[in-house]
PDB file of N, CA and C in Angstrom:
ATOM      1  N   UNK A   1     113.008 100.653  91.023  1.00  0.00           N
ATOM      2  CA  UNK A   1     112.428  99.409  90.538  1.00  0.00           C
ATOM      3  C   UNK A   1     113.523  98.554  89.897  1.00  0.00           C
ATOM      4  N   UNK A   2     113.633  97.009  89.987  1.00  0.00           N
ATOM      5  CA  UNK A   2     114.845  96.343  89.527  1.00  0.00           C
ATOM      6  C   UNK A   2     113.994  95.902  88.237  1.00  0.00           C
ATOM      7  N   UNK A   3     114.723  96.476  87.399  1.00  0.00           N
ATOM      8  CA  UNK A   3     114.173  96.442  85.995  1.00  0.00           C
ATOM      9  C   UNK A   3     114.538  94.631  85.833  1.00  0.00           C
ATOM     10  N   UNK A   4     115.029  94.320  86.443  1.00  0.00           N
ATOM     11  CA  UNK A   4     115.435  93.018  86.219  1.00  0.00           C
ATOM     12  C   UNK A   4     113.902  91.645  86.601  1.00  0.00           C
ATOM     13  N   UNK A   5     113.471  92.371  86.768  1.00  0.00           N
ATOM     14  CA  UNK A   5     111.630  91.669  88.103  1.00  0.00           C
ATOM     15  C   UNK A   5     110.842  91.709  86.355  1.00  0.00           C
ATOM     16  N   UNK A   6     110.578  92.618  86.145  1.00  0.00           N
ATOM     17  CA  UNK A   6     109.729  93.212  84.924  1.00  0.00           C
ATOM     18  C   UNK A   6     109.729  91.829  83.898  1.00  0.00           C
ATOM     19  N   UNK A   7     111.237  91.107  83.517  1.00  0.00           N
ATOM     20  CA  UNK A   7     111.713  90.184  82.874  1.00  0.00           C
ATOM     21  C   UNK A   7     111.294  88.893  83.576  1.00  0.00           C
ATOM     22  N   UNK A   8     111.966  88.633  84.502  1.00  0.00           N
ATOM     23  CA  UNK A   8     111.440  87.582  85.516  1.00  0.00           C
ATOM     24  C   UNK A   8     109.839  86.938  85.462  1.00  0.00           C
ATOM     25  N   UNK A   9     109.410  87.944  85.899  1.00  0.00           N
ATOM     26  CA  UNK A   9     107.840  88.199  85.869  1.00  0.00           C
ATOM     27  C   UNK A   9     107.448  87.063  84.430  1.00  0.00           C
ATOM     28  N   UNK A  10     107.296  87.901  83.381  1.00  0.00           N
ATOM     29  CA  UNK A  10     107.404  87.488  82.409  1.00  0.00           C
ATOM     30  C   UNK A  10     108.018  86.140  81.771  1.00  0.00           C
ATOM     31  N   UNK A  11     109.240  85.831  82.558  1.00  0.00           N
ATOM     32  CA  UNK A  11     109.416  84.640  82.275  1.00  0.00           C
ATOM     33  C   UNK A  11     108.857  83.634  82.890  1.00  0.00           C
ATOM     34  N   UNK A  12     108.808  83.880  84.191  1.00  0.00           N
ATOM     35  CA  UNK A  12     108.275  82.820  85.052  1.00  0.00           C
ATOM     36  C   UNK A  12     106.439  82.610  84.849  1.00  0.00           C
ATOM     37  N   UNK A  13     106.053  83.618  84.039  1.00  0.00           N
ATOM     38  CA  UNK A  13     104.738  83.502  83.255  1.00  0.00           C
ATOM     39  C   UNK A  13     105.073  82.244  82.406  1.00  0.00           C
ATOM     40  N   UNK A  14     105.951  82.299  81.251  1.00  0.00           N
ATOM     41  CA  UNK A  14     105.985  81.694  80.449  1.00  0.00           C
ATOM     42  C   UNK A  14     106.516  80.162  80.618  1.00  0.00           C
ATOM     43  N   UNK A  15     107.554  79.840  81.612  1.00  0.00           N
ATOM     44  CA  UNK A  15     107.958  78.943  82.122  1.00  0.00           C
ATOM     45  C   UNK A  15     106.655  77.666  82.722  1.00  0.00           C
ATOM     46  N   UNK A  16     105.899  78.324  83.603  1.00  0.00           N
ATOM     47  CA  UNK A  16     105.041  77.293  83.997  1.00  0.00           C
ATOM     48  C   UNK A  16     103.954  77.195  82.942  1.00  0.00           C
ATOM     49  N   UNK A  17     103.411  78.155  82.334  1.00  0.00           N
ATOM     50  CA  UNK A  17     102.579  78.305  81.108  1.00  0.00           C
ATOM     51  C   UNK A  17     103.248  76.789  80.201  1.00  0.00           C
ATOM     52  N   UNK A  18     104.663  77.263  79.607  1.00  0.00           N
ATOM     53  CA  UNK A  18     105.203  75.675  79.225  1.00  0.00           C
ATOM     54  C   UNK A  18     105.001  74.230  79.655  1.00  0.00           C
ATOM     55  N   UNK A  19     105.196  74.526  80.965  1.00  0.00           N
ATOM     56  CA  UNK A  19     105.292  72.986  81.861  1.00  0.00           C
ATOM     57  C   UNK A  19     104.101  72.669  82.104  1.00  0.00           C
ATOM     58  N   UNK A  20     103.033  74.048  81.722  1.00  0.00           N
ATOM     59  CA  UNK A  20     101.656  72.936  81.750  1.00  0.00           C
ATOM     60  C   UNK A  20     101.276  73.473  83.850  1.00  0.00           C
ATOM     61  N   UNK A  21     101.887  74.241  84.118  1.00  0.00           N
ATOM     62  CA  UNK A  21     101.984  74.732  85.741  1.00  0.00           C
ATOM     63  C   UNK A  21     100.959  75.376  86.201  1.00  0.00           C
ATOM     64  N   UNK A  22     100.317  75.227  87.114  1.00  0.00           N
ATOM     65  CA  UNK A  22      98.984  76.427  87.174  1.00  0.00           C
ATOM     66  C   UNK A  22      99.609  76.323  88.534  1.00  0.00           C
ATOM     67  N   UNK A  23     100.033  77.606  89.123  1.00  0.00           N
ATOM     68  CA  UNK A  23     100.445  78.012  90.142  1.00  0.00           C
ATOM     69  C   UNK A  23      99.816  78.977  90.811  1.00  0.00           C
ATOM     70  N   UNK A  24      99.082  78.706  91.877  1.00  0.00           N
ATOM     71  CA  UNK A  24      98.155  80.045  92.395  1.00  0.00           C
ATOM     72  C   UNK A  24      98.892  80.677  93.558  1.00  0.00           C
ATOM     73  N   UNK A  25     100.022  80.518  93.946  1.00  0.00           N
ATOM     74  CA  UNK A  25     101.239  81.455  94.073  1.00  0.00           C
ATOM     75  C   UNK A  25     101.719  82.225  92.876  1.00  0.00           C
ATOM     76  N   UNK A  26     101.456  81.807  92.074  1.00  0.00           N
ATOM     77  CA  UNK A  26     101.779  83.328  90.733  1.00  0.00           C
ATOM     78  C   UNK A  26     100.705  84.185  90.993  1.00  0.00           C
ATOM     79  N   UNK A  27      99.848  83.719  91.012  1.00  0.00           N
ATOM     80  CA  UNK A  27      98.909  84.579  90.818  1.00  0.00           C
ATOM     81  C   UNK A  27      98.539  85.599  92.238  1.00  0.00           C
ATOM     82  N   UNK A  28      98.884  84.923  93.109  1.00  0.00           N
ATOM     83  CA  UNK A  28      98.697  86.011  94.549  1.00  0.00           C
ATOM     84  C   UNK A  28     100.008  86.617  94.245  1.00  0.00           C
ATOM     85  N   UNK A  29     101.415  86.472  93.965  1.00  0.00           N
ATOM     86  CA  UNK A  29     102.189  87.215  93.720  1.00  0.00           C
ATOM     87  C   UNK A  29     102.035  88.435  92.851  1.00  0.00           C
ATOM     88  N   UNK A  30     101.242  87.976  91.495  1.00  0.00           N
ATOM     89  CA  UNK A  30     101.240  89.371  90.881  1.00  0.00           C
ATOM     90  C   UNK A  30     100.086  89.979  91.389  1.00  0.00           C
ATOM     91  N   UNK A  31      99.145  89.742  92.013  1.00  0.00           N
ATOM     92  CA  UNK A  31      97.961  90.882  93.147  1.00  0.00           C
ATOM     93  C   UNK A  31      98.901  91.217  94.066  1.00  0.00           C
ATOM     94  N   UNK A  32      99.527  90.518  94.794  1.00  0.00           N
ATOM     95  CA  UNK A  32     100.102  91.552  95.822  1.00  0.00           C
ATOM     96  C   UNK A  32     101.012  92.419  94.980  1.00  0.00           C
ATOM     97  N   UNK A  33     101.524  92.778  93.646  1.00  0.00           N
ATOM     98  CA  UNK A  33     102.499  93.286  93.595  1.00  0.00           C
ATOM     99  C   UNK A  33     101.665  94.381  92.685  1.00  0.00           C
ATOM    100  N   UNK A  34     100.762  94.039  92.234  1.00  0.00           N
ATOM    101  CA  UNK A  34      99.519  95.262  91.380  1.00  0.00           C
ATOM    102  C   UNK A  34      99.338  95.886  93.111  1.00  0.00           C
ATOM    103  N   UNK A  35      98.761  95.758  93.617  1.00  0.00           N
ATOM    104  CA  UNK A  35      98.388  96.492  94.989  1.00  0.00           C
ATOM    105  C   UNK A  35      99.255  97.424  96.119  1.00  0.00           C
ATOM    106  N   UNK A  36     100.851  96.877  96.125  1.00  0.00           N
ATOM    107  CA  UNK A  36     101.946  97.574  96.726  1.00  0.00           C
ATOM    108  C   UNK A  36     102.236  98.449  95.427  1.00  0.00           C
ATOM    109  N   UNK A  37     102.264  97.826  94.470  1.00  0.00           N
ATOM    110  CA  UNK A  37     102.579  99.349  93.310  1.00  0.00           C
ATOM    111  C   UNK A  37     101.613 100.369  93.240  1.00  0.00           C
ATOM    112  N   UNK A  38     100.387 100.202  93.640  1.00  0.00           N
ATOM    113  CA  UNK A  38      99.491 101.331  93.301  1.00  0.00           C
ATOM    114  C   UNK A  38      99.593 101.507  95.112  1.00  0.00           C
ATOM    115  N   UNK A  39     100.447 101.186  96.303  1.00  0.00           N
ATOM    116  CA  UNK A  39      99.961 101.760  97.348  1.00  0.00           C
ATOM    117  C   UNK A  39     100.946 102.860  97.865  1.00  0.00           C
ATOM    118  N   UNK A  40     100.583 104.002  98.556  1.00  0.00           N
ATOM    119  CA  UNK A  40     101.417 105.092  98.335  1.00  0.00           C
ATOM    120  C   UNK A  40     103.054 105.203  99.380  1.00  0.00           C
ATOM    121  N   UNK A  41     102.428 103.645 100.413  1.00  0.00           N
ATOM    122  CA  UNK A  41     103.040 103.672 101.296  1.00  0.00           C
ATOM    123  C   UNK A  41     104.328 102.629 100.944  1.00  0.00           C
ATOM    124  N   UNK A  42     104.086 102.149  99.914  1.00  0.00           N
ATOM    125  CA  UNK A  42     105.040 101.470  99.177  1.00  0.00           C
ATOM    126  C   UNK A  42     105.903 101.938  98.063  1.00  0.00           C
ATOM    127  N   UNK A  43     105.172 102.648  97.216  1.00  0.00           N
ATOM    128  CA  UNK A  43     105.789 103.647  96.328  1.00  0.00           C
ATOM    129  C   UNK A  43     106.471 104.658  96.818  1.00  0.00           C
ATOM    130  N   UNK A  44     106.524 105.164  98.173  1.00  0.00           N
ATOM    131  CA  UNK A  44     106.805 106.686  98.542  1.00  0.00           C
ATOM    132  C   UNK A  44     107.978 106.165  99.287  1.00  0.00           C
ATOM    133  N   UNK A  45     108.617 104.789  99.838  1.00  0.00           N
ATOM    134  CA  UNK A  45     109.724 104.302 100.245  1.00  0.00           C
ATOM    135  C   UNK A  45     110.643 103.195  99.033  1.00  0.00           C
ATOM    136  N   UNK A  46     109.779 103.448  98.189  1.00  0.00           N
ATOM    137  CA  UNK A  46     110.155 102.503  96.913  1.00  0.00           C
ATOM    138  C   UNK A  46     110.543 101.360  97.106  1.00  0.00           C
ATOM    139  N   UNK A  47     109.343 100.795  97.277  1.00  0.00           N
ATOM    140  CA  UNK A  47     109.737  99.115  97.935  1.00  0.00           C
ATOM    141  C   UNK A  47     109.053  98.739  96.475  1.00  0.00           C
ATOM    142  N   UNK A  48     109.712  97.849  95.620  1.00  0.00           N
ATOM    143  CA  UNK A  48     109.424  97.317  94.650  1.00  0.00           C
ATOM    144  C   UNK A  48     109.915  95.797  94.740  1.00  0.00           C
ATOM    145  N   UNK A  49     109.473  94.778  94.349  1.00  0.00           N
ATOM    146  CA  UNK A  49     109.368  93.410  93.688  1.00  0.00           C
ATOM    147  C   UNK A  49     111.430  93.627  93.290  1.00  0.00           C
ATOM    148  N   UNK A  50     111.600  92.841  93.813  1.00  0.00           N
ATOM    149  CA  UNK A  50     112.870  92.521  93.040  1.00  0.00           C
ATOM    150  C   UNK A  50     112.734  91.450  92.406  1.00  0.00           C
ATOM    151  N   UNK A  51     114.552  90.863  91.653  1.00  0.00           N
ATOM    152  CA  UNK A  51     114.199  89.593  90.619  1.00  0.00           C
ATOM    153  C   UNK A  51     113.922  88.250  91.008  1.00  0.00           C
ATOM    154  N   UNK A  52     114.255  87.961  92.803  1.00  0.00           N
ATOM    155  CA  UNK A  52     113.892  86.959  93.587  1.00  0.00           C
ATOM    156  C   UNK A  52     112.254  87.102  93.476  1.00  0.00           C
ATOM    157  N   UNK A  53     111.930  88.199  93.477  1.00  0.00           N
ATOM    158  CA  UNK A  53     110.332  87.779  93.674  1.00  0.00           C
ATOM    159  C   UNK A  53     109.390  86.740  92.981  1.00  0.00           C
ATOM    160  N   UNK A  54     110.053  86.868  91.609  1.00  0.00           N
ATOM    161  CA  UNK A  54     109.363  85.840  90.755  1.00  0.00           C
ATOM    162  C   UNK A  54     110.216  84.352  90.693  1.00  0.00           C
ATOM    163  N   UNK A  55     111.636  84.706  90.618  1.00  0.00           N
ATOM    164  CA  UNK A  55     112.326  83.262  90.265  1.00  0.00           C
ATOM    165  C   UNK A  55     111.962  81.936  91.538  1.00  0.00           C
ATOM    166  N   UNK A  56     111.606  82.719  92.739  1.00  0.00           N
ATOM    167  CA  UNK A  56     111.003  81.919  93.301  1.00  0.00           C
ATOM    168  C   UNK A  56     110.309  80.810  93.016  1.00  0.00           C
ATOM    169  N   UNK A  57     109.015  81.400  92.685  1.00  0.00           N
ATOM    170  CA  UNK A  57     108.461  81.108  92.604  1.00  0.00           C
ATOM    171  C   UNK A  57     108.914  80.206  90.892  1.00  0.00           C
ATOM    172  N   UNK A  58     108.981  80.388  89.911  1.00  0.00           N
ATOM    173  CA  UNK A  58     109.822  79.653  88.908  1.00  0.00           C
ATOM    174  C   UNK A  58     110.660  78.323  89.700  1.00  0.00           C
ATOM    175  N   UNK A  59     111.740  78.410  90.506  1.00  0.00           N
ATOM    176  CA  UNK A  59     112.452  77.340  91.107  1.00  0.00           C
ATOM    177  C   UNK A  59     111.373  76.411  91.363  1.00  0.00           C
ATOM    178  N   UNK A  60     110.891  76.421  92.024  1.00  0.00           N
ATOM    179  CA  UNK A  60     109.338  75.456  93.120  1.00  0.00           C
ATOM    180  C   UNK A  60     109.081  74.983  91.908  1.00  0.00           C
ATOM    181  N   UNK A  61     108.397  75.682  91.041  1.00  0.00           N
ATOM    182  CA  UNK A  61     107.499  75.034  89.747  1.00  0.00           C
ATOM    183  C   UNK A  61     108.945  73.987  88.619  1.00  0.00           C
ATOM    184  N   UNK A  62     109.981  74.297  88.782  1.00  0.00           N
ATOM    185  CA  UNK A  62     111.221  73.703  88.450  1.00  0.00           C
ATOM    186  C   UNK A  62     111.501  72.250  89.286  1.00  0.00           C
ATOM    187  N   UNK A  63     111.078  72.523  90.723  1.00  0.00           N
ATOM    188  CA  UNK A  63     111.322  71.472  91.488  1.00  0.00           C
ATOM    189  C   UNK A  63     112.345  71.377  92.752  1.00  0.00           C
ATOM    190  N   UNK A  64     112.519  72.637  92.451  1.00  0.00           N
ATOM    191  CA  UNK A  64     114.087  72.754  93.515  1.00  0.00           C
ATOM    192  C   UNK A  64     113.389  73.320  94.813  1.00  0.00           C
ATOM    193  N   UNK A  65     113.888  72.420  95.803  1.00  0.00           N
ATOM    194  CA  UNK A  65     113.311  72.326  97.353  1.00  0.00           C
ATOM    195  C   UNK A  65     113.734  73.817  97.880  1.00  0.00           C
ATOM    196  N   UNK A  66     112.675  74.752  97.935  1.00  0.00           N
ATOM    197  CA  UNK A  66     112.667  76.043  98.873  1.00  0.00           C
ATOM    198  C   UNK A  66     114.095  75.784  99.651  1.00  0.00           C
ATOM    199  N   UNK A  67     114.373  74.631 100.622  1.00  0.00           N
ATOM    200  CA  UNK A  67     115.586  75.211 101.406  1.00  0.00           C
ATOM    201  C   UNK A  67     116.733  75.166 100.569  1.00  0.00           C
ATOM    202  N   UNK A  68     116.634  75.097  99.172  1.00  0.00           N
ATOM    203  CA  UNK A  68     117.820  75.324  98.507  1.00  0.00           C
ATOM    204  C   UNK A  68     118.042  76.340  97.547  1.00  0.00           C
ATOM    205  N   UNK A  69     116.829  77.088  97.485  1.00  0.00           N
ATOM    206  CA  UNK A  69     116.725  78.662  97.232  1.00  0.00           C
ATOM    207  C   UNK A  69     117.860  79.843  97.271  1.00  0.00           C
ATOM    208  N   UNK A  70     118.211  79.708  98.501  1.00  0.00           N
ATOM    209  CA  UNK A  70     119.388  80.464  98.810  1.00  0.00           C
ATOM    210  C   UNK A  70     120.958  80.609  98.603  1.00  0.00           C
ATOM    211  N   UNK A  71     120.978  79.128  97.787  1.00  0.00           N
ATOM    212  CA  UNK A  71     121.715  78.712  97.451  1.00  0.00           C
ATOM    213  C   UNK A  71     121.702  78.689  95.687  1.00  0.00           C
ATOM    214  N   UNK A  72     120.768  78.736  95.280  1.00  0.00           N
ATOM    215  CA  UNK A  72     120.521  79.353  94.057  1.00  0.00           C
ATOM    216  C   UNK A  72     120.452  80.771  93.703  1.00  0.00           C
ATOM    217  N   UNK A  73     120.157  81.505  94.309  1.00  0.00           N
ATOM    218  CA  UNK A  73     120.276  83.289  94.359  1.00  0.00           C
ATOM    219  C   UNK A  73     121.820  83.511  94.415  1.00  0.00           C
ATOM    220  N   UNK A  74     122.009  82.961  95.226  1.00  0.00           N
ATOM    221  CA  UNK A  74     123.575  83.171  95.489  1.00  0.00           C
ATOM    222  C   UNK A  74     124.490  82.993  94.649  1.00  0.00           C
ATOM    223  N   UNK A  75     124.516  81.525  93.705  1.00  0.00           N
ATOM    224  CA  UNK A  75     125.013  81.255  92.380  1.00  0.00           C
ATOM    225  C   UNK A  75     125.006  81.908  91.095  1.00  0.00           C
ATOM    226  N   UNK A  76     123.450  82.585  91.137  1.00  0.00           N
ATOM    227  CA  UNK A  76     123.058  83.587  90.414  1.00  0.00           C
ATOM    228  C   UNK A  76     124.177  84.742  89.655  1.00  0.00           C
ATOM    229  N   UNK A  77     124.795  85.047  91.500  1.00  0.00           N
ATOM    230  CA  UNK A  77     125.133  86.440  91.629  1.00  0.00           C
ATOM    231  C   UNK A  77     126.410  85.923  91.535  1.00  0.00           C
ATOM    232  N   UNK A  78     127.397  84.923  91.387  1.00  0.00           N
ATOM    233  CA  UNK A  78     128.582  84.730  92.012  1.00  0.00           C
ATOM    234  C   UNK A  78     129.275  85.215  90.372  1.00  0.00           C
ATOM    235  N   UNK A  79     129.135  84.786  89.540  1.00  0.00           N
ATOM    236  CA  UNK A  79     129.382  85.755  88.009  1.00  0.00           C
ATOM    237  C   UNK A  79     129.842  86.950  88.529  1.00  0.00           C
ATOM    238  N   UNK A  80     129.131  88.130  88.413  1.00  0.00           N
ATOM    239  CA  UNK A  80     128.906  89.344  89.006  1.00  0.00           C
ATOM    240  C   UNK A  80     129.922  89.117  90.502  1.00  0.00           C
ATOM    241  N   UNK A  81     130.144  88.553  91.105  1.00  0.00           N
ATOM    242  CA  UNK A  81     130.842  88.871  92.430  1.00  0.00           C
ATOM    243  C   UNK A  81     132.538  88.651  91.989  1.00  0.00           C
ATOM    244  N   UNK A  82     132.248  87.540  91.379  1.00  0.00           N
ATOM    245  CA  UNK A  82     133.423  87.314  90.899  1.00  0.00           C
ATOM    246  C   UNK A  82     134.400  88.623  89.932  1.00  0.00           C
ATOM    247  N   UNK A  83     133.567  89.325  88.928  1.00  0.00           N
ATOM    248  CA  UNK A  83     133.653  90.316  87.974  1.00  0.00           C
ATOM    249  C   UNK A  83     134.702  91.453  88.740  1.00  0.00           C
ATOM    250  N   UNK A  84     133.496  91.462  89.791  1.00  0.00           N
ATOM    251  CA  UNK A  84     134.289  92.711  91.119  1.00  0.00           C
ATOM    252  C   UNK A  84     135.383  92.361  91.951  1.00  0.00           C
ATOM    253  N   UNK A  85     135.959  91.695  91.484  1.00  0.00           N
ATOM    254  CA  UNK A  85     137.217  90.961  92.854  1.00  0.00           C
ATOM    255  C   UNK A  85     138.551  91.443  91.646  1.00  0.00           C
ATOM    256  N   UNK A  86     139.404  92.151  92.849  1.00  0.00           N
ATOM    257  CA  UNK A  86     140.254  92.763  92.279  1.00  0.00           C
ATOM    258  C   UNK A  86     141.747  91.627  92.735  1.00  0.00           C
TER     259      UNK A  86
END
């Protein structure tokens, strides 16, 4: 499990909660993710929610156009990529 989702989750609760956001993509996100956690066929290959799962959904409610998503994950990580370069 990316302990890092657990946080996310949580923030991206609180984020649109702020902005006043009622997002019913949050809300099918956390049912599908109550339902793959309790399903055995998901748990038994350990497919868990990573930290994209929620910031997604956070970006959109932020305003930033889905096709530039990928380009935000990526920035995310470039800290960390950078760290590892010898």
């Amino acid at each position: 499990y990316d302990p890092r989702a657990r946080y996310m989750k949580k923030l991206c609760a609180e984020v649109l909660s702020g902005m006043g956001v009622q997002d019913s993509l949050l809300e099918v996100a956390q049912e599908l993710e109550r339902i793959a956690l309790a399903d055995d066929y998901f748990v038994s290959r350990k497919l868990y929610p990573n930290v994209d799962y929620y910031s997604g959904i956070m970006l959109r409610a932020l305003g930033i156009p889905t096709s530039m998503f990928t380009v935000m994950f990526a920035m995310s990580r470039t800290v960390g990529w950078v760290c590892q370069w010898n």
